[in-house]
C-alpha atoms as a PDB file:
ATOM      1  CA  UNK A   1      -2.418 -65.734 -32.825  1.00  0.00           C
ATOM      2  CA  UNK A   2      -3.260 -68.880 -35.133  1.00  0.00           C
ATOM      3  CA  UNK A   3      -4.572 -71.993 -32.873  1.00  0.00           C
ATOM      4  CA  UNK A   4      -1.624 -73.991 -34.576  1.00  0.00           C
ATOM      5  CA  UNK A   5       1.157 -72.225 -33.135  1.00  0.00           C
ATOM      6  CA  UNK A   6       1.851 -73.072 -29.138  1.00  0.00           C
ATOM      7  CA  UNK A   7       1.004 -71.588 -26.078  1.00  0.00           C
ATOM      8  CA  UNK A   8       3.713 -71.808 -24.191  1.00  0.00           C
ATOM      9  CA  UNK A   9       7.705 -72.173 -25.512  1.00  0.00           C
ATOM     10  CA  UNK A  10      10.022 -74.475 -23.956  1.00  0.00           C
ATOM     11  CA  UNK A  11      13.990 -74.017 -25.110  1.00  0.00           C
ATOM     12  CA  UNK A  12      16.814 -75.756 -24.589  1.00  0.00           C
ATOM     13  CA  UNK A  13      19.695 -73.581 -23.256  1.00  0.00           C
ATOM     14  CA  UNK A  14      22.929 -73.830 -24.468  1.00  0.00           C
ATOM     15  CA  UNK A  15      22.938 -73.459 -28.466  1.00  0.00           C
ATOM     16  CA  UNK A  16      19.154 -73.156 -28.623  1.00  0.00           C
ATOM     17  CA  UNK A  17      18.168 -69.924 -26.261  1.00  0.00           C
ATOM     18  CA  UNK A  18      21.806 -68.441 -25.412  1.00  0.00           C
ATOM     19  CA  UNK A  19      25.078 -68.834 -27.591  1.00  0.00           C
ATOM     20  CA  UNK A  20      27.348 -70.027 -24.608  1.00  0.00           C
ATOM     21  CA  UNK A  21      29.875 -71.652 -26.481  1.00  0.00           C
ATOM     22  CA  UNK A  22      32.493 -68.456 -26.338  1.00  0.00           C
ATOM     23  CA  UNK A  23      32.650 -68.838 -22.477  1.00  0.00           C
ATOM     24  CA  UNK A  24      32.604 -72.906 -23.284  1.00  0.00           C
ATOM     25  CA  UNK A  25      35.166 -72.457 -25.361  1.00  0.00           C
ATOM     26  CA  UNK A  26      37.231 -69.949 -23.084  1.00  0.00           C
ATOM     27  CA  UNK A  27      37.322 -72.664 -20.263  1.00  0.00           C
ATOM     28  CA  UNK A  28      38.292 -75.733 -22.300  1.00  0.00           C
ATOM     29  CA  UNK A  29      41.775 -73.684 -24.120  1.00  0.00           C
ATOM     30  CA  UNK A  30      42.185 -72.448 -20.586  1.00  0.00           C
ATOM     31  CA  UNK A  31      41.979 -76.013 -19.228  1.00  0.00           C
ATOM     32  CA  UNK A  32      43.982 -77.095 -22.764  1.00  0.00           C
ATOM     33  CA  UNK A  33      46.968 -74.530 -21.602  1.00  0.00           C
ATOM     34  CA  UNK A  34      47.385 -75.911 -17.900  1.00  0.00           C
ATOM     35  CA  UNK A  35      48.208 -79.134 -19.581  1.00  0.00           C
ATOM     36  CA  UNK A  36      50.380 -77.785 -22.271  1.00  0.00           C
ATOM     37  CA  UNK A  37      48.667 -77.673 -25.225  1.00  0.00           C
ATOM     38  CA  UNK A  38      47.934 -75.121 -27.731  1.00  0.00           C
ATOM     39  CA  UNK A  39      44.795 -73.217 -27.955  1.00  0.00           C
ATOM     40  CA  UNK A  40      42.029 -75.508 -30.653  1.00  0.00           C
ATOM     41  CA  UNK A  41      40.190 -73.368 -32.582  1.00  0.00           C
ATOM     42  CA  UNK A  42      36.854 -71.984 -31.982  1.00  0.00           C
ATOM     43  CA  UNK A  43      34.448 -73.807 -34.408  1.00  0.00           C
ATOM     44  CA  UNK A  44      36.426 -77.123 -33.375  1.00  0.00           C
ATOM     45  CA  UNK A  45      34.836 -76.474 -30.096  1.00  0.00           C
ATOM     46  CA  UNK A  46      31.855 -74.969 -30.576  1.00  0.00           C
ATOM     47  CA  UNK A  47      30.391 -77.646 -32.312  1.00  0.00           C
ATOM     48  CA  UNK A  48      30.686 -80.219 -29.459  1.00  0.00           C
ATOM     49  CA  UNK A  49      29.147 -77.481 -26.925  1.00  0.00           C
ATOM     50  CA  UNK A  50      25.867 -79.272 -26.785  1.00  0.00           C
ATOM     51  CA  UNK A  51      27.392 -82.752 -26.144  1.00  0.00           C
ATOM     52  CA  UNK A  52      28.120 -81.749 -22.683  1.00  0.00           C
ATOM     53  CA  UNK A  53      31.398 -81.267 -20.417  1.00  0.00           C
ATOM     54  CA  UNK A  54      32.670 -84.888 -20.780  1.00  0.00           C
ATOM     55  CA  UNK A  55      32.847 -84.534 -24.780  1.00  0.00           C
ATOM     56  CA  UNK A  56      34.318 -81.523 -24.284  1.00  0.00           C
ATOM     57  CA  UNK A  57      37.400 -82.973 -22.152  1.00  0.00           C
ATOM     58  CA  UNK A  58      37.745 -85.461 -24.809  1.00  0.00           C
ATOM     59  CA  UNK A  59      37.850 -83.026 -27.243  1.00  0.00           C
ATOM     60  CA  UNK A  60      40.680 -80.654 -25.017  1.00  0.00           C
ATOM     61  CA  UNK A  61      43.119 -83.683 -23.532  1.00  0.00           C
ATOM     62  CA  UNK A  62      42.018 -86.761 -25.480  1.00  0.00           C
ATOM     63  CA  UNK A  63      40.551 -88.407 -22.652  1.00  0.00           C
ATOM     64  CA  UNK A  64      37.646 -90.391 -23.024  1.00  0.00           C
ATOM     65  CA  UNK A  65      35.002 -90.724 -20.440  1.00  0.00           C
ATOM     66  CA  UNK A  66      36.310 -94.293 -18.988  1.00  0.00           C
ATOM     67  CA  UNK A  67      39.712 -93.004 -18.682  1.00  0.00           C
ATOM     68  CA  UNK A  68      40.994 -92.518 -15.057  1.00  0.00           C
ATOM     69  CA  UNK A  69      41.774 -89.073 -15.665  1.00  0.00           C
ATOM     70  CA  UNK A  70      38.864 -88.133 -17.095  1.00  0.00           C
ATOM     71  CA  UNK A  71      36.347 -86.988 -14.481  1.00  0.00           C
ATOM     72  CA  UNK A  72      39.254 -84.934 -12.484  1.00  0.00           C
ATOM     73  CA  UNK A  73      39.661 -82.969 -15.908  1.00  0.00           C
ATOM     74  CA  UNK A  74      36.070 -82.637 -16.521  1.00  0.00           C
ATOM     75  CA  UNK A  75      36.038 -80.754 -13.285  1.00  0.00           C
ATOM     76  CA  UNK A  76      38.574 -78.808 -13.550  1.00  0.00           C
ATOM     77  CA  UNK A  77      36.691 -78.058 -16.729  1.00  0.00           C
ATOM     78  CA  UNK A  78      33.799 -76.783 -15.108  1.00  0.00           C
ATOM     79  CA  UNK A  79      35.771 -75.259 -12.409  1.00  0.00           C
ATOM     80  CA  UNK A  80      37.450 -73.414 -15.071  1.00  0.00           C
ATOM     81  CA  UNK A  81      33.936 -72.300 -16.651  1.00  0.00           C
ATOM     82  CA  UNK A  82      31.930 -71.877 -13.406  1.00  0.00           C
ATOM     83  CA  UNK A  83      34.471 -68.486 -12.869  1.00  0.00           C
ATOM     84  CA  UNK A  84      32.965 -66.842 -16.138  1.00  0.00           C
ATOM     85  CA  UNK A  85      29.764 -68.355 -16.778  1.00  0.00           C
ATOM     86  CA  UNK A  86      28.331 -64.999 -18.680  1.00  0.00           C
ATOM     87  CA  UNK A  87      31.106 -62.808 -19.525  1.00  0.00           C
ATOM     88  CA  UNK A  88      30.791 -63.464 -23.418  1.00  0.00           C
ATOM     89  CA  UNK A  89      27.578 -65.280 -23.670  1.00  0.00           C
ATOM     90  CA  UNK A  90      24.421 -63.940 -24.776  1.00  0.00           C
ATOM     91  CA  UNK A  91      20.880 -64.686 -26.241  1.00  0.00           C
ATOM     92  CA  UNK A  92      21.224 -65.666 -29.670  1.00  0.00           C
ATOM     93  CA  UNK A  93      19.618 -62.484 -31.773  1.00  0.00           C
ATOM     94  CA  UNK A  94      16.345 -61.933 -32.216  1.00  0.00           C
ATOM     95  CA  UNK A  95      15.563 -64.636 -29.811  1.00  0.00           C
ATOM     96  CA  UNK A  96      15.782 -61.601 -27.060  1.00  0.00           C
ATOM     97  CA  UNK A  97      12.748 -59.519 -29.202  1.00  0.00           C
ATOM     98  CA  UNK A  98      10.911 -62.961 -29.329  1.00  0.00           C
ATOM     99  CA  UNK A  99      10.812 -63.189 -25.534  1.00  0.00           C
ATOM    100  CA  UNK A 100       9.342 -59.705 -25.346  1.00  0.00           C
ATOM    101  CA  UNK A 101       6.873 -60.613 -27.798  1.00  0.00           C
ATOM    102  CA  UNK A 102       5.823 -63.886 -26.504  1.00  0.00           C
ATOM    103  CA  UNK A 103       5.688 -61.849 -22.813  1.00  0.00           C
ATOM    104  CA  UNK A 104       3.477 -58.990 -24.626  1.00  0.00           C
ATOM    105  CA  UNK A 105       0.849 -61.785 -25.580  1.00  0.00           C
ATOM    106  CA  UNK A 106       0.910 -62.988 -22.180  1.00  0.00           C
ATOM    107  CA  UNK A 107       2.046 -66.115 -23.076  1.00  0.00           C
ATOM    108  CA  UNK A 108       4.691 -68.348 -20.959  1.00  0.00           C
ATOM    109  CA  UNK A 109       7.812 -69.503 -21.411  1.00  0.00           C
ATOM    110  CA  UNK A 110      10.721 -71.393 -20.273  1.00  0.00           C
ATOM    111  CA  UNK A 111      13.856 -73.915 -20.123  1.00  0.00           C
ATOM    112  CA  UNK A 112      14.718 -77.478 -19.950  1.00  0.00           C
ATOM    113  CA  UNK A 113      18.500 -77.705 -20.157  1.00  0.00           C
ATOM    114  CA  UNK A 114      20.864 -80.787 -19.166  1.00  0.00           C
ATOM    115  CA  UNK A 115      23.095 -78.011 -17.958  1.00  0.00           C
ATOM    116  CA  UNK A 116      23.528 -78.358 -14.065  1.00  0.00           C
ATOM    117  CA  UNK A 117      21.967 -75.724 -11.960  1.00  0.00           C
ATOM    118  CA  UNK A 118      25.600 -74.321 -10.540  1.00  0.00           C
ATOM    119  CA  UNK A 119      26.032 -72.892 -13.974  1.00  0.00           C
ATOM    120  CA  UNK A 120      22.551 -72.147 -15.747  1.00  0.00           C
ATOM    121  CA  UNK A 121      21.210 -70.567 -13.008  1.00  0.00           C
ATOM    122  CA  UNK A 122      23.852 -67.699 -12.638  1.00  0.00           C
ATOM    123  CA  UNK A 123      23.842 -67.702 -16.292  1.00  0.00           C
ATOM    124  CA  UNK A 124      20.408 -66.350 -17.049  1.00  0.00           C
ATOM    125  CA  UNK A 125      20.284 -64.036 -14.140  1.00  0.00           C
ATOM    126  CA  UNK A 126      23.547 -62.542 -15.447  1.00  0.00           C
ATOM    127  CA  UNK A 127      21.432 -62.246 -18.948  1.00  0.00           C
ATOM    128  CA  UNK A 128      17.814 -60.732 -17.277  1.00  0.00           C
ATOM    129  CA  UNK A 129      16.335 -63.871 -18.435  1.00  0.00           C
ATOM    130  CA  UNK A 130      12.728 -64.460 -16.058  1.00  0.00           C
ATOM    131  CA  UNK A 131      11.443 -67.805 -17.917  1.00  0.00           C
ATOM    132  CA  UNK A 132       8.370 -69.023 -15.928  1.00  0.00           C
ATOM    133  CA  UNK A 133      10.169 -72.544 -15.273  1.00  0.00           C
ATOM    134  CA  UNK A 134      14.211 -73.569 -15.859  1.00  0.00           C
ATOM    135  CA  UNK A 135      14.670 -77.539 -15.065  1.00  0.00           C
ATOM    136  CA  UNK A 136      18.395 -78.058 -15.148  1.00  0.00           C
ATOM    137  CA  UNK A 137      20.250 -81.533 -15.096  1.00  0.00           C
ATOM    138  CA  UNK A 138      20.068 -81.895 -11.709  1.00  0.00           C
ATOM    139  CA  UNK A 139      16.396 -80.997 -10.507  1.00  0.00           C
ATOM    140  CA  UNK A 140      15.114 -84.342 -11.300  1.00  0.00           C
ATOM    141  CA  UNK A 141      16.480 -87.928 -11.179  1.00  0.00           C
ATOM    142  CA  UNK A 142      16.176 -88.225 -15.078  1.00  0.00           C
ATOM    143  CA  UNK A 143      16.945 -85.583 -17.940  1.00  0.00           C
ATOM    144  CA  UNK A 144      16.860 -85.144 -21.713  1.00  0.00           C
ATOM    145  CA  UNK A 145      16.215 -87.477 -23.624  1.00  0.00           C
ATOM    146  CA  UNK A 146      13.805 -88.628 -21.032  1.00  0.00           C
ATOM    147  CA  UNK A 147      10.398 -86.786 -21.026  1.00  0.00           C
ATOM    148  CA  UNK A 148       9.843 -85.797 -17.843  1.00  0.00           C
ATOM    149  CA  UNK A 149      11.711 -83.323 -17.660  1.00  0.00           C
ATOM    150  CA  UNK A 150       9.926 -81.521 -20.121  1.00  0.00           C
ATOM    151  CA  UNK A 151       6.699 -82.712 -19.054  1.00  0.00           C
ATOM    152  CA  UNK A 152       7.369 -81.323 -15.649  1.00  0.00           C
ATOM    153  CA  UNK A 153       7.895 -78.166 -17.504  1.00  0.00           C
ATOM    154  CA  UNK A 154       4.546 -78.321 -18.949  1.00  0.00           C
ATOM    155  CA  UNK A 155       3.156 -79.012 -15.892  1.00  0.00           C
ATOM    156  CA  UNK A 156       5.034 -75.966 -13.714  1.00  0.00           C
ATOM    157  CA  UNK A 157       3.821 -73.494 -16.337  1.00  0.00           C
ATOM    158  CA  UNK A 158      -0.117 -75.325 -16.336  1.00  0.00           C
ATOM    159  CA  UNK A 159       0.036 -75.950 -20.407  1.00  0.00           C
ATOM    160  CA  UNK A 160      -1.013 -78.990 -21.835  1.00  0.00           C
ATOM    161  CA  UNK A 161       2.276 -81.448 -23.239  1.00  0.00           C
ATOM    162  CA  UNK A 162       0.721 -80.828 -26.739  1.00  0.00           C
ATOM    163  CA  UNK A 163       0.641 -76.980 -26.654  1.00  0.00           C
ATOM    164  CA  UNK A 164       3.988 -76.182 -25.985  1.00  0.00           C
ATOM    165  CA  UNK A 165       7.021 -75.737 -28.452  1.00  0.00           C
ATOM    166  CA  UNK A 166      10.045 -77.566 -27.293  1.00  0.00           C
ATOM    167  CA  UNK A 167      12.918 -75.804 -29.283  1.00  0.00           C
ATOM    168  CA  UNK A 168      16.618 -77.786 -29.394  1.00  0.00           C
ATOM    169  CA  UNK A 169      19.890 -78.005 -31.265  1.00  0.00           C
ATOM    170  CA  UNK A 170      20.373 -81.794 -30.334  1.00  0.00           C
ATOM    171  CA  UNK A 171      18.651 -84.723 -31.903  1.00  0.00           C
ATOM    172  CA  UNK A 172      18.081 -85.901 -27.761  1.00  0.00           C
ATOM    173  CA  UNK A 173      16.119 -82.652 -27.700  1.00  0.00           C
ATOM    174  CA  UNK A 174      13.916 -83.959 -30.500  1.00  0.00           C
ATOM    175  CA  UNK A 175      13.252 -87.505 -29.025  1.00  0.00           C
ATOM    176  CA  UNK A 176      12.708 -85.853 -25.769  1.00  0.00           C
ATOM    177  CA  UNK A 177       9.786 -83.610 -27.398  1.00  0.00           C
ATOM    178  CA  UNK A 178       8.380 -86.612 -29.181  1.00  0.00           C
ATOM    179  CA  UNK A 179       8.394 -89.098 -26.119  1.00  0.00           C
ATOM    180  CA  UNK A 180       6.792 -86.337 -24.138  1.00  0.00           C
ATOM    181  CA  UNK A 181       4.238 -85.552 -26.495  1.00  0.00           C
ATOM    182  CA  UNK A 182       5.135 -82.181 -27.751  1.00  0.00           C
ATOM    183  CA  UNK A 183       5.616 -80.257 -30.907  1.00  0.00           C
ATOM    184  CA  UNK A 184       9.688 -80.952 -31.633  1.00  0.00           C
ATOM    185  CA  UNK A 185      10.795 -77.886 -33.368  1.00  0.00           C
ATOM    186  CA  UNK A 186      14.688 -78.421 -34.349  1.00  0.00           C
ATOM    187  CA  UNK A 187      16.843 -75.202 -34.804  1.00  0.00           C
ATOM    188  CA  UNK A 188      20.110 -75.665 -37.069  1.00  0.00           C
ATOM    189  CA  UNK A 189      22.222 -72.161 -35.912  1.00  0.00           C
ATOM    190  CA  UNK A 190      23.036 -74.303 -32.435  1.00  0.00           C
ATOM    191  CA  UNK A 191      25.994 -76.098 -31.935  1.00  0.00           C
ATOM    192  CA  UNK A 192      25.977 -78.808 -34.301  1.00  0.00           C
ATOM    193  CA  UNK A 193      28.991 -81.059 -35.675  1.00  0.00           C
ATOM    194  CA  UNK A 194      29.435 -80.876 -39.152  1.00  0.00           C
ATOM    195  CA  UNK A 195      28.913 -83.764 -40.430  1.00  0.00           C
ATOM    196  CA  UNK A 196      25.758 -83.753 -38.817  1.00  0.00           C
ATOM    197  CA  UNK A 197      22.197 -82.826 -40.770  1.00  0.00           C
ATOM    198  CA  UNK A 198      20.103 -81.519 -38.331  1.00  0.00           C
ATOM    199  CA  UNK A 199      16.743 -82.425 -40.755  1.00  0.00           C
ATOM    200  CA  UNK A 200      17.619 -85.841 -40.557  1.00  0.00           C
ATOM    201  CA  UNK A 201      16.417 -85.473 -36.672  1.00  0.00           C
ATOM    202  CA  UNK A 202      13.046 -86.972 -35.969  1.00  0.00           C
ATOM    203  CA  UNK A 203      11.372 -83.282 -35.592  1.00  0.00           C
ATOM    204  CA  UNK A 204       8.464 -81.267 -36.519  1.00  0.00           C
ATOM    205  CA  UNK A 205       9.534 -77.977 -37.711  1.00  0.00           C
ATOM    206  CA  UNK A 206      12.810 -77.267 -38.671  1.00  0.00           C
ATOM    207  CA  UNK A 207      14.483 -73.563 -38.459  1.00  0.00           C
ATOM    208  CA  UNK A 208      17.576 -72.904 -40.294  1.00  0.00           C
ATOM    209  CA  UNK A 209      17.823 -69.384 -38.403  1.00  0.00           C
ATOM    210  CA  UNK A 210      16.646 -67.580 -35.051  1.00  0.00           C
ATOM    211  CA  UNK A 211      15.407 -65.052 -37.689  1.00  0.00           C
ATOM    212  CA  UNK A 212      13.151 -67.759 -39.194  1.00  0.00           C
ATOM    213  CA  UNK A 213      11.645 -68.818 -35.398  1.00  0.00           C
ATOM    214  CA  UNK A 214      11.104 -64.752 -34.688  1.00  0.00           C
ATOM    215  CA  UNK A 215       8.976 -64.515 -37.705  1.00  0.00           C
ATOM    216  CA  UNK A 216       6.881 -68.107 -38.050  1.00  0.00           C
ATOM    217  CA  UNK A 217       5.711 -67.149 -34.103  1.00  0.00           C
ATOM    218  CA  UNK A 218       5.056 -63.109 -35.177  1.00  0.00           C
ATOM    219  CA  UNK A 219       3.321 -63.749 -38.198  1.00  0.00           C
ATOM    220  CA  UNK A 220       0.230 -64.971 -36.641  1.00  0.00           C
END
C-alpha cells in the first residue's frame, strides 16, 4: 500500500461507518405519536441524525434545548431508541468489504463517536463490528470537536496522530481531525442538512460516496 494512505482508520459512527438513522428515525415518530403528532418524513429526519438527540427533540416536539420540557423528551427519546438500537441499521455498503480489507492487510481500525456508550456499544455488537478501539461520548470528560478523543484513539491502537484517517459526516468531525493532528477525510453520503456543502468543511479529502472511500484505500 502507498506510504500516503494511513495506517490505521478512525470513523465516526452514526452517518459515517453505520446508516443508523432508520432506527433514529423510528424512535423520534414513535416519540412524535405519544404526543400527538403525525409521523415527519424520513429525509426531514435523517438529515439532523448527526446533530445528536437534543436536535432531534427539537426537530419531533419543537422544543429547544433551554426549554423545561426538553431534557424529559430527549429521554424519552433515547428511551424510545435504546429498545431497537439495531433492528434496521446497518454498515453503510461497501464500507463492510473495506473493513475486511483493511483487516486482510493487518491494519487497525476503529471509532470515535459522540454517541453514548448505552447505545453504540450494543449497536456494533448487534452488527459483528470488532474495531480495535470505540471511544463513545461518555468515556472521556471531553468529546468531538475536542481532540482527545481521537488522539486517545491513536494512542489505544499505538499509531501515530498523523497516520490515521479520521472519516466524518460533520464539520465537528473535521475540526476534531485537524486540532488533533490527523488527516480529516469528509464523507458527503452521511447525514447532512441540505443546505449544507459538506466541501465547504475545513477537510482533507473529500468522498462523495462509500464507493469512492472503498476504492481510493484498495487502489494502492
Amino acid at each position: 500500500m502507498n506510504d500516503s494512505l494511513p495506517h490505521a482508520l478512525l470513523f465516526d459512527l452514526d452517518g459515517t461507518l453505520v446508516d443508523t438513522a432508520p432506527d433514529l428515525a423510528q424512535a423520534t415518530n414513535r416519540l412524535r405519536r405519544l404526543h400527538g403528532l403525525d409521523e415527519l418524513p424520513y429525509p426531514t429526519i435523517r438529515a439532523q441524525v448527526s446533530n445528536g438527540g437534543s436536535a432531534l427533540v427539537t426537530l419531533a416536539l419543537g422544543l429547544e434545548s433551554e426549554h423545561p420540557d426538553h431534557a424529559a423528551a430527549r429521554q424519552q427519546l433515547l428511551d424510545l431508541y435504546a429498545e431497537a438500537v439495531a433492528e434496521h441499521s446497518q454498515v453503510f455498503p461497501p464500507l463492510d468489504r473495506l473493513l475486511l480489507h483493511w483487516d486482510g492487510l493487518d491494519r487497525p481500525w476503529g471509532i470515535v463517536t459522540n454517541k453514548p456508550r448505552l447505545y453504540a456499544e450494543p449497536l456494533v455488537e448487534a452488527l459483528g463490528l470488532a474495531p480495535g478501539v470505540m471511544l463513545c461520548a461518555d468515556d472521556l470528560p471531553v468529546k468531538k470537536p475536542h481532540p482527545e478523543p481521537l488522539l486517545e484513539a491513536a494512542r489505544r491502537l499505538d499509531v501515530a496522530p498523523e497516520a490515521c484517517w479520521y472519516l466524518g459526516d460533520h464539520v465537528r468531525d473535521m475540526q476534531a481531525a485537524k486540532a488533533a493532528g490527523m488527516p480529516a477525510i469528509a464523507v458527503g453520503y452521511g447525514y447532512i442538512a441540505e443546505e449544507e456543502d459538506y466541501r465547504d468543511w475545513p477537510a482533507d479529502r473529500w468522498f462523495d460516496t462509500a464507493e469512492a472511500v472503498l476504492e481510493a484505500l484498495k487502489r494502492h
